[in-house]
Protein backbone atom coordinates (compact mmCIF):
# COMPACT_ATOMS: atom_id res chain seq x y z
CA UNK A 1 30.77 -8.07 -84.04
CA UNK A 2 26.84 -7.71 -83.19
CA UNK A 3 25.15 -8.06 -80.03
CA UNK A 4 23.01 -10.10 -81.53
CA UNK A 5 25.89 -12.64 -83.11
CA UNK A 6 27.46 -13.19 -79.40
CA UNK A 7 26.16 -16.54 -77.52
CA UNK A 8 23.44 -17.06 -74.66
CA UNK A 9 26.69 -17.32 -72.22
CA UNK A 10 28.27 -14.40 -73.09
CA UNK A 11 24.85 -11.94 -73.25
CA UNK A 12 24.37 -13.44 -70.07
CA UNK A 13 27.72 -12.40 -68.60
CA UNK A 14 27.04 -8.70 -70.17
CA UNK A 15 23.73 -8.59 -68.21
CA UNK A 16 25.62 -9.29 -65.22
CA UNK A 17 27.74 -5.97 -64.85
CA UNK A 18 24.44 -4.18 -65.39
CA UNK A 19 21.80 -2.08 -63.71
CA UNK A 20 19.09 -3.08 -62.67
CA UNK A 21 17.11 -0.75 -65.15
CA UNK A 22 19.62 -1.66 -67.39
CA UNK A 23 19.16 -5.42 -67.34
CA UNK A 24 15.15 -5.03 -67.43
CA UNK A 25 15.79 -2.59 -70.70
CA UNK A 26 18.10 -4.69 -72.65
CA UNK A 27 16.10 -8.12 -72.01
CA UNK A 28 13.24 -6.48 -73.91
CA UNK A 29 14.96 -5.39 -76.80
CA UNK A 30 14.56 -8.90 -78.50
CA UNK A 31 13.24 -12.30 -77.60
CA UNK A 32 16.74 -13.74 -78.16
CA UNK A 33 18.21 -11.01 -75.38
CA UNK A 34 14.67 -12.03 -72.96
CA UNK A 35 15.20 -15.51 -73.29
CA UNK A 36 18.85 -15.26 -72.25
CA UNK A 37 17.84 -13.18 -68.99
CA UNK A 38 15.16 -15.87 -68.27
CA UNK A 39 17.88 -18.53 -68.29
CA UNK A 40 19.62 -16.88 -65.24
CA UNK A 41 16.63 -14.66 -64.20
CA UNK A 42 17.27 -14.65 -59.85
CA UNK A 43 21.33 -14.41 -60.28
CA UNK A 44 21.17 -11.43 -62.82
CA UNK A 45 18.56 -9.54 -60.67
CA UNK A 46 20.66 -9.99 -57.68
CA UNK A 47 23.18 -8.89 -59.68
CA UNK A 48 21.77 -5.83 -60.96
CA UNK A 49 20.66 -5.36 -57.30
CA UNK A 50 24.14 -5.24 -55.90
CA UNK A 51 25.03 -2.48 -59.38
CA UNK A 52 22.29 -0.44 -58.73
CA UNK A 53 21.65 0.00 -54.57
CA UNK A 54 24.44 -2.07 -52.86
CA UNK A 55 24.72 -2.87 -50.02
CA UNK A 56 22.20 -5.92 -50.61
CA UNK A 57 22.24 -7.20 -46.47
CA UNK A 58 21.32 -3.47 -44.90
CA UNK A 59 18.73 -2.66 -47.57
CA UNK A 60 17.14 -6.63 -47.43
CA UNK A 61 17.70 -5.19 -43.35
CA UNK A 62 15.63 -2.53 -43.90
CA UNK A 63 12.92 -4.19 -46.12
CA UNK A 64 12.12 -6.75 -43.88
CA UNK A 65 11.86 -4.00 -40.77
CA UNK A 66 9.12 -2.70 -42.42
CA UNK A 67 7.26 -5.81 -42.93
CA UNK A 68 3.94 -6.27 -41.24
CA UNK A 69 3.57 -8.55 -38.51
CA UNK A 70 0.94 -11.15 -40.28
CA UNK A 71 0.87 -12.67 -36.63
CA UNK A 72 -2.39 -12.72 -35.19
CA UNK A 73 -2.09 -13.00 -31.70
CA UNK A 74 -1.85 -9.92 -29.46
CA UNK A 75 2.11 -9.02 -28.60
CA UNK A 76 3.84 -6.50 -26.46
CA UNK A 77 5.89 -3.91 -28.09
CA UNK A 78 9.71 -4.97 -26.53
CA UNK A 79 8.87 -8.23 -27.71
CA UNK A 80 7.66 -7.77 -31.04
CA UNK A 81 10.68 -5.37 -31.76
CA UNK A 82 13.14 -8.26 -30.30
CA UNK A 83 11.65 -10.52 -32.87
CA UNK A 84 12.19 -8.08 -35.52
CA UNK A 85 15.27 -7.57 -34.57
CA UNK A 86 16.67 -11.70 -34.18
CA UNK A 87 15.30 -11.83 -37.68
CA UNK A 88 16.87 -9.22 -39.52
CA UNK A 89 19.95 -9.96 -37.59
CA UNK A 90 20.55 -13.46 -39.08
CA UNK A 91 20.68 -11.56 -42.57
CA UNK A 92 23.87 -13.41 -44.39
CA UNK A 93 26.33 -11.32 -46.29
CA UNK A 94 24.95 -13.09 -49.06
CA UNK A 95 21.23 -13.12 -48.72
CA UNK A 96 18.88 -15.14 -51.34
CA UNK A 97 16.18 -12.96 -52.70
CA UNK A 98 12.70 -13.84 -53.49
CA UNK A 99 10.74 -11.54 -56.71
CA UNK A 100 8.58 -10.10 -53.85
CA UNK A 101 11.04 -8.74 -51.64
CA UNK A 102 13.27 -7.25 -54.26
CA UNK A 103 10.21 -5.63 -55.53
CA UNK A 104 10.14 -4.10 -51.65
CA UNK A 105 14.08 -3.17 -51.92
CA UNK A 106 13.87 -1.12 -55.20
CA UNK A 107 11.56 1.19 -53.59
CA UNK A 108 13.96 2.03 -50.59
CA UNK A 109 16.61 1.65 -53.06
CA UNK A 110 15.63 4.27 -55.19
CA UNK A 111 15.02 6.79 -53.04
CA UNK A 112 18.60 6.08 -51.31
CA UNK A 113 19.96 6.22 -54.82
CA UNK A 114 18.37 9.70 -55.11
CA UNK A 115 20.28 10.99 -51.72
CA UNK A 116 23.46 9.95 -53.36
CA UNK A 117 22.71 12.91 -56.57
CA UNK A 118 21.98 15.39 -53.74
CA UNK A 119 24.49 14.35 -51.39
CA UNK A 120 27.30 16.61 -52.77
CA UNK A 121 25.68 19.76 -52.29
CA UNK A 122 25.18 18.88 -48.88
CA UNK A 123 28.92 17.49 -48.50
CA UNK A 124 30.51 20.73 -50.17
CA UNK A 125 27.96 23.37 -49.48
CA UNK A 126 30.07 25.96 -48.58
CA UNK A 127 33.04 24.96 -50.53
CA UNK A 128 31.08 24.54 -53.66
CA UNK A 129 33.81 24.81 -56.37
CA UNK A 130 35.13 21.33 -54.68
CA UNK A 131 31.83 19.97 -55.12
CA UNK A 132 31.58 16.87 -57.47
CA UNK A 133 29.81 13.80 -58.27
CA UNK A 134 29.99 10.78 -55.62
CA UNK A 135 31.97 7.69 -57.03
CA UNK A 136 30.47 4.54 -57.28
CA UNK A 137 32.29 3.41 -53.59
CA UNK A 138 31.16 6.95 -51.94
CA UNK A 139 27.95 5.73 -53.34
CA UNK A 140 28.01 2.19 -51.44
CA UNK A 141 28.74 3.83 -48.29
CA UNK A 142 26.31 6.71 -47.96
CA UNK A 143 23.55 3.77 -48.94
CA UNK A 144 24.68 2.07 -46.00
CA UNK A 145 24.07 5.24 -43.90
CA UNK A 146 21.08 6.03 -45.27
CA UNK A 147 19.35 2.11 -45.01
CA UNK A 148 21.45 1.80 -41.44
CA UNK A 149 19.30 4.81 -40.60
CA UNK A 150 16.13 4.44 -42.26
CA UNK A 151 16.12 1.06 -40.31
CA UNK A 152 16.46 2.68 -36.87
CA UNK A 153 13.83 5.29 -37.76
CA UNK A 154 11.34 2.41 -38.64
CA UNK A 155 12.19 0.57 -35.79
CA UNK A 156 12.25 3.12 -32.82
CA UNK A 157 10.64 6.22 -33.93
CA UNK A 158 7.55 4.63 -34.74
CA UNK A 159 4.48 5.57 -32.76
CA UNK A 160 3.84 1.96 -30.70
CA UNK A 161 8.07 2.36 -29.84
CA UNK A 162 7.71 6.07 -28.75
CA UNK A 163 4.84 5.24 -26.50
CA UNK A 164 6.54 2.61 -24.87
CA UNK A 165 9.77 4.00 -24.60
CA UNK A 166 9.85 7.70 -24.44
CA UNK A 167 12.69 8.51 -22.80
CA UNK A 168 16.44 8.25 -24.84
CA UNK A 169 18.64 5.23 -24.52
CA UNK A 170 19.91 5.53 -20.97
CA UNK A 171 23.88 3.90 -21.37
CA UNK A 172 23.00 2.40 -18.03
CA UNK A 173 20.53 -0.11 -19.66
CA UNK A 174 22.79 -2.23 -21.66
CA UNK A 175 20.15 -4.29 -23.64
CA UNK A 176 18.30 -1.74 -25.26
CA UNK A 177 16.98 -3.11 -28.54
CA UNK A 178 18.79 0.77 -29.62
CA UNK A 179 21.98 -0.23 -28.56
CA UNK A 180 21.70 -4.04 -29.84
CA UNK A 181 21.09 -2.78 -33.02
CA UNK A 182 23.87 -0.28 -33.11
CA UNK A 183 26.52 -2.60 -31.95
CA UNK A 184 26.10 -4.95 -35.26
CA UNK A 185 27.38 -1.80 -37.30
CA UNK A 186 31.01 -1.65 -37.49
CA UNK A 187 33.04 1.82 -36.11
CA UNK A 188 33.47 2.70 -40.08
CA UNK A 189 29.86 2.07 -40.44
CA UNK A 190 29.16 4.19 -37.36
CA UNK A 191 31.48 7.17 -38.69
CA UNK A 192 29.01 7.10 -41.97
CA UNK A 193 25.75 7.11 -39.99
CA UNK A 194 27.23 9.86 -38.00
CA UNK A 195 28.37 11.96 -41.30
CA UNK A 196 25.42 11.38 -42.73
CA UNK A 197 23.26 12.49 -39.80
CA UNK A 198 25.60 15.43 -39.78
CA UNK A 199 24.64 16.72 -43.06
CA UNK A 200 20.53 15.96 -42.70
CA UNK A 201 20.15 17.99 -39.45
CA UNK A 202 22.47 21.02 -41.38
CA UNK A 203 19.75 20.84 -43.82
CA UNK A 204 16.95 20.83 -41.75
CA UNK A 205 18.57 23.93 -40.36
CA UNK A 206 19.59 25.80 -43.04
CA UNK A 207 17.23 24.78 -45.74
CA UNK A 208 13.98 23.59 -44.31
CA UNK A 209 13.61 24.87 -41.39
CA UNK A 210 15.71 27.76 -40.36
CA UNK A 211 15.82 29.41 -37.32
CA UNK A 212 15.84 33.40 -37.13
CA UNK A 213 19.15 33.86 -36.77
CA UNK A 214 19.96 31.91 -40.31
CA UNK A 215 16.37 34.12 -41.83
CA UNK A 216 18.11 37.22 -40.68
CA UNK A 217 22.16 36.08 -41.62
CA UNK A 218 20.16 36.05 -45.35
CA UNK A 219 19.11 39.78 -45.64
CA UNK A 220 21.34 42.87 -44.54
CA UNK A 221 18.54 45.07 -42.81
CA UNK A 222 16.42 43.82 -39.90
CA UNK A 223 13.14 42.55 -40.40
CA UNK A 224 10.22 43.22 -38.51
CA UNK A 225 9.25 40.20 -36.47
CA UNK A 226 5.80 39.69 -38.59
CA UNK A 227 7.40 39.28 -41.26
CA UNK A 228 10.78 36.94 -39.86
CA UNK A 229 7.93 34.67 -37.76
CA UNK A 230 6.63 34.00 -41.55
CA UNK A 231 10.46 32.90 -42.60
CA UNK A 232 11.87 30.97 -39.80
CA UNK A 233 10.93 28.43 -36.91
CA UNK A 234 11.39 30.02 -33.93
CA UNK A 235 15.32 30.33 -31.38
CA UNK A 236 16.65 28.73 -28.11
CA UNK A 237 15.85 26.05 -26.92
CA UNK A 238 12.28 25.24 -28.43
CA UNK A 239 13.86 25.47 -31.69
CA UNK A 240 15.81 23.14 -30.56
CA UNK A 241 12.98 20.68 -29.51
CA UNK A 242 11.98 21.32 -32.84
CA UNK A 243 14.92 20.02 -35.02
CA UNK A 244 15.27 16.91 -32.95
CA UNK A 245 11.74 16.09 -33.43
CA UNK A 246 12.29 16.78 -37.36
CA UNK A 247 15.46 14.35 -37.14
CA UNK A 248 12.68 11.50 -36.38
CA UNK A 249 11.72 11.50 -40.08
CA UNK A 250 12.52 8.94 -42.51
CA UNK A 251 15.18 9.71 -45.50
CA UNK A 252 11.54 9.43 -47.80
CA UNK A 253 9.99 12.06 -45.73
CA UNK A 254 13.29 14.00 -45.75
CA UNK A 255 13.16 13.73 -49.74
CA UNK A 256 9.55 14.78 -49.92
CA UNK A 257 9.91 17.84 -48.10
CA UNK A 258 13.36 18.91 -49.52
CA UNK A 259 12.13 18.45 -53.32
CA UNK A 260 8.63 18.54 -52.81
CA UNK A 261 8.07 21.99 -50.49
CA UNK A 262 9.17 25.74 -50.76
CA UNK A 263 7.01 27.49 -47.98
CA UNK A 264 6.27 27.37 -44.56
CA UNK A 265 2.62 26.30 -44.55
CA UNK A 266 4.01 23.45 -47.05
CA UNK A 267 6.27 22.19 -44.27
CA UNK A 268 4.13 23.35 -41.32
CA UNK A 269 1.33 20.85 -42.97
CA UNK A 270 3.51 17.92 -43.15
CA UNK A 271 4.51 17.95 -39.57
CA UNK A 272 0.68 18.73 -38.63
CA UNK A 273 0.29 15.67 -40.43
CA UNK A 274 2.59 13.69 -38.43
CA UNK A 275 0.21 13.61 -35.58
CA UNK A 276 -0.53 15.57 -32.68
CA UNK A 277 2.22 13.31 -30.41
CA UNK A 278 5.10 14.12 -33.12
CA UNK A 279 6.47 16.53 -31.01
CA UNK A 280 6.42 14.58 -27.94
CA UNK A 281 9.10 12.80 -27.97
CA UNK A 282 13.00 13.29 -29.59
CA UNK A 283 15.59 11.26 -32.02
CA UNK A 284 16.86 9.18 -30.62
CA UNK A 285 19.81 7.97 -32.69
CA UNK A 286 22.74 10.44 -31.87
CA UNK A 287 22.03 9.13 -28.16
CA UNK A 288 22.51 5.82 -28.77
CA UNK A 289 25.03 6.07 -31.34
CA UNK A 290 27.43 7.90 -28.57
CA UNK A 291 26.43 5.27 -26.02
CA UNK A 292 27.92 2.24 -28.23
CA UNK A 293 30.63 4.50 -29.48
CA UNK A 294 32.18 5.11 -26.10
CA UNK A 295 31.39 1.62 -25.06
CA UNK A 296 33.47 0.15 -28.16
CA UNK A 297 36.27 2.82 -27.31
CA UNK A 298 36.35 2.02 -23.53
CA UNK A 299 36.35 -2.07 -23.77
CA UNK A 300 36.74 -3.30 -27.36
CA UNK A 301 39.81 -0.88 -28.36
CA UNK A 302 40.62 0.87 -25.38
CA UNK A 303 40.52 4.00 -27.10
CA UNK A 304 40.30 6.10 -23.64
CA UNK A 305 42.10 9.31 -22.63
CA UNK A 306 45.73 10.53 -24.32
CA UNK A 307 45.71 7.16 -26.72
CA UNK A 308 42.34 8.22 -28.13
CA UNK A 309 43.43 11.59 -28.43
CA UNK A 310 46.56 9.98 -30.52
CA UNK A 311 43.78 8.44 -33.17
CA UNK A 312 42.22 11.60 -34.66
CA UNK A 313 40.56 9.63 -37.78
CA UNK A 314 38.12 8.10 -35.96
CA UNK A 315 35.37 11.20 -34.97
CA UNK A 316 31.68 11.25 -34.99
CA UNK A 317 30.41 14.62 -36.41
CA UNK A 318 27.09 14.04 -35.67
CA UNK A 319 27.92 14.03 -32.00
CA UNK A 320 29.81 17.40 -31.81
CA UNK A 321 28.02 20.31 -30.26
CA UNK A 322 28.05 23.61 -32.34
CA UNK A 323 29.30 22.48 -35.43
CA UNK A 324 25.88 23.92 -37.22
CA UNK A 325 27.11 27.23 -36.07
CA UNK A 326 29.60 27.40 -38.08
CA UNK A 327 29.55 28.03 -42.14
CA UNK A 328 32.14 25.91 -42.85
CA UNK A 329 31.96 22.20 -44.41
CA UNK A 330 33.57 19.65 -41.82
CA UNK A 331 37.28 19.09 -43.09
CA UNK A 332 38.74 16.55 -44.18
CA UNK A 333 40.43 15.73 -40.68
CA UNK A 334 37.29 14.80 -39.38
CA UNK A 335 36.40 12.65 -42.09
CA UNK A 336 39.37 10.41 -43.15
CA UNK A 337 37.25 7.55 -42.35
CA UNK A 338 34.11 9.19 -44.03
CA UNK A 339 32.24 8.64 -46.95
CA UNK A 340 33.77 10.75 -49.51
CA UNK A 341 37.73 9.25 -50.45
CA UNK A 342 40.33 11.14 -48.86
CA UNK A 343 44.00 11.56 -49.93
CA UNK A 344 45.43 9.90 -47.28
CA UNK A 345 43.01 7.08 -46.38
CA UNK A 346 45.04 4.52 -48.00
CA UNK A 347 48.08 4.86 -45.55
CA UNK A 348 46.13 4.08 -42.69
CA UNK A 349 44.72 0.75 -43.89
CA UNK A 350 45.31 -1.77 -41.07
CA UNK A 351 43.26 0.54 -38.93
CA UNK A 352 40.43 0.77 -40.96
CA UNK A 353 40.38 -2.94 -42.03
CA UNK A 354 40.10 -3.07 -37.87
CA UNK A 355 37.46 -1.23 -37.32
CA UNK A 356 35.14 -2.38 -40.66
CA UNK A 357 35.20 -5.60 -38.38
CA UNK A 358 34.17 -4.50 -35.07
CA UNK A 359 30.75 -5.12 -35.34
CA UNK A 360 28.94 -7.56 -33.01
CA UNK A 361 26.63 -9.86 -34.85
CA UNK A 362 23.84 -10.14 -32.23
CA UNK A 363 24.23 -7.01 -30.85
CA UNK A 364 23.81 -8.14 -26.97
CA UNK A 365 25.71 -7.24 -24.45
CA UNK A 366 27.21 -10.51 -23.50
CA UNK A 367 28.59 -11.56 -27.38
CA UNK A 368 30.23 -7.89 -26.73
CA UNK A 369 31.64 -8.86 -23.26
CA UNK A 370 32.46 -12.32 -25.02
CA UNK A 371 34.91 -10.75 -27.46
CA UNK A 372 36.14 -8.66 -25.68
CA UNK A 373 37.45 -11.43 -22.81
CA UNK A 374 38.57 -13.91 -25.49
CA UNK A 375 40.68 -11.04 -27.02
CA UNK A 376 38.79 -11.69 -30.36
CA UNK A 377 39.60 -8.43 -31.34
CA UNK A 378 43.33 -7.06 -31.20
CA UNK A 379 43.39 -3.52 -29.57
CA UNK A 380 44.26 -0.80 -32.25
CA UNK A 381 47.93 -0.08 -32.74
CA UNK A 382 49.02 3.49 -34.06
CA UNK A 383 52.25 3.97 -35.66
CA UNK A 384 54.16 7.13 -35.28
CA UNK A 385 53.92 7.12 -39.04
CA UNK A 386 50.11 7.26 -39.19
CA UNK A 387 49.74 9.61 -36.50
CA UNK A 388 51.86 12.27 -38.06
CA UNK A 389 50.36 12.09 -41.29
C-alpha cells in the first residue's frame, strides 16, 4: 500500500515516531502529508522533540537559563539567579512548548546531539577496538549530562556570578544557589554529570591543551624547550589553574575548539577572547557536585564508612584525583551506573530505581532535611547477591 493511500490518522501516527528533521521533511513532500502535520502541529513537534534531543524538562531547563531578564528594574545578582532558579525549577516532567522556545531548544539540542557522535572516542579512547556507536538510551543520558551541565555553566560561570561569588561552594553554606541546583538531580543523574565531566577535562588534557609531559609522552627524543613551549601549556600547578579555568566553558565552546582549532595560537585566541578575568576564577562544578554527593550519602542513604564501601556502583569519576594520569579508559566497575549499558546493570535494579528518585525538587536545604525526617526515602539495602556480582 502507498503512503499516499493511508488516512490523515494514520500519517499522523507515522509522524509521531519521527525526528524532528524527519517530521519537517516528510510534511513537505505533499500538501496532503503538510496538511496532516498541521492538524496536530504542537503534539508532533513535541514529539519529534522528545525523538530527536530528549530529555525535553533539562533542555526546556537550560533554554530558559539563558533567557534574558526583560525586567527593567535594577536587581542584585543572588537574587536574580534565585529567580532563575524558582522558575526553571517548577519545569513539569511534561512541559508545554511554545514555537519560540522550541526554536531556542533545537539549537542546544543540536549541538548536544553532536557530543553524542563524538562521545565514543572519548568513552573508549584507549580501548578503541571496543569503541562503538551510543544507543538511543546512552544517547538520553549523556544529553542529560551535557544540558545538566551546560545549565550550571550558564548559571554560575557567567561573569556577573564570578564577580559576586568567587570563591567555590563552601559545604558549610548550605543554600548556595550551586548546591540548590545540584540537589534536584538525582544520584544516577549525578554519576552522568560526573562521567561526563570526566571525559571533557581528559580532553582538554590530552587533546586541546596538553601539558609537557603528554607533548613529550608523543615523541621518543627530547625536545628542546622552544620548541615543546610551542606544543604544550605549561606543568605543576599553573597548568593546573589552567585546565580548571578551561572546564568553565560551555559544551558549544568545547565543540568549537575541538572541531574548529588545530594550533596553539587558534586556542590561545579563544581564551584571549574570553576576557582578561577568565582566568581569575575556577569551575566550580566538581566542588559542588562532591558537596551534595556526600551530603546525600551521609543523611539521605546513609552511605558512610564500611556500608558505602559495600556499594561500589555508585562512584563519581570526575571527583577522583589522578585518574588523568593514567592511559587507561575508566572500567566498567566504576561505571555500572554510567552512561554507556553495562552487562550487569540489570541485576541491580531496585538500587538504581532508588537512586533515579533521590532528587529534591526545590533544591533547599530544608525540603532535603524534610525527607529525610519523614523517612520519604527508604535507606539503600544491598543484598549479598548484588554485592558479589
Amino acid at each position: 500500500m502507498s503512503i499516499t493511500d493511508l488516512s490523515t490518522e494514520i500519517l499522523q501516527k507515522i509522524f509521531e515516531y519521527t525526528e524532528l528533521q524527519d517530521l519537517l521533511h516528510l510534511a513537505q513532500t505533499s500538501k496532503r502529508n503538510y496538511r496532516a502535520y498541521l492538524g496536530r502541529r504542537m503534539p508532533l513537534l513535541e514529539c519529534a522533540m522528545h525523538n530527536s534531543y530528549s530529555p525535553l524538562p533539562s533542555l526546556l531547563k537550560l533554554a530558559m537559563s539563558n533567557e534574558p531578564d526583560k525586567s527593567r528594574r535594577p536587581i542584585g545578582t543572588e537574587l536574580r539567579i534565585n529567580l532563575v532558579l524558582n522558575r526553571i525549577l517548577t519545569v513539569s516532567t511534561n512541559p508545554k512548548l511554545t514555537l519560540e522556545m522550541i526554536k531556542k531548544m533545537v539549537h542546544y539540542g543540536k549541538i548536544a546531539d553532536r557530543w553524542t557522535e563524538l562521545y565514543p572516542r572519548l568513552r573508549w579512547r584507549f580501548a578503541s577496538d571496543n569503541r562503538r556507536l551510543l544507543h538511543p538510551r546512552e544517547k538520553e543520558r549523556l544529553r542529560g549530562a551535557i544540558y545538566h551541565h551546560w545549565t550550571y555553566t550558564t548559571l554560575f560561570h557567567s561573569r556577573s556570578f564570578t564577580n559576586y561569588s568567587p570563591d567555590p561552594p563552601s559545604p558549610a553554606v548550605l543554600d548556595d544557589p550551586r548546591h540548590r541546583l545540584l540537589r534536584t538531580y538525582s544520584t544516577i543523574q549525578h554519576i552522568h554529570l560526573s562521567e561526563y565531566l570526566s571525559h571533557i577535562e581528559h580532553l582538554v588534557e590530552l587533546d586541546l591543551y596538553p601539558s609537557y609531559s603528554v607533548v613529550l609522552d608523543h615523541y621518543s627524543h627530547t625536545l628542546p624547550f622552544r620548541s615543546l613551549s610551542k606544543l604544550g601549556w605549561g606543568e605543576g600547578s599553573e597548568y593546573r589553574r589552567l585546565v580548571r579555568d578551561i572546564m568553565k566553558l560551555s559544551p558549544a565552546d568545547l565543540l568549537h575548539l575541538y572541531e574548529h582549532t588545530s594550533t596553539k595560537s587558534e586556542r590561545a585566541d579563544f581564551l584571549c577572547a574570553q576576557g582578561v578575568c577568565f582566568g581569575d576564577v575556577p569551575a566550580t562544578m566538581n566542588y559542588a557536585l562532591s558537596t551534595v554527593s556526600v551530603e546525600r550519602a551521609r543523611y539521605f542513604w546513609g552511605l558512610e564508612g564500611e556500608m558505602r564501601k559495600g556499594i561500589p556502583s555508585i562512584q563519581f569519576p570526575s571527583l577522583k584525583p589522578g585518574r588523568m594520569k593514567e592511559e587507561v579508559d575508566l572500567s566498567d566497575e566504576e561505571l555500572v551506573f554510567g552512561i554507556v549499558e553495562l552487562g550487569g546493570r540489570g541485576k541491580l535494579g531496585e538500587l538504581e530505581k532508588g537512586l533515579a528518585g533521590d532528587g529534591v525538587e526545590t533544591g533547599e536545604w530544608e525540603s532535603f532535611c524534610r525527607l529525610y525526617e519523614a523517612g520519604s526515602r527508604a535507606p539503600v539495602v544491598v543484598t549479598e547477591t548484588e554485592d558479589n556480582e
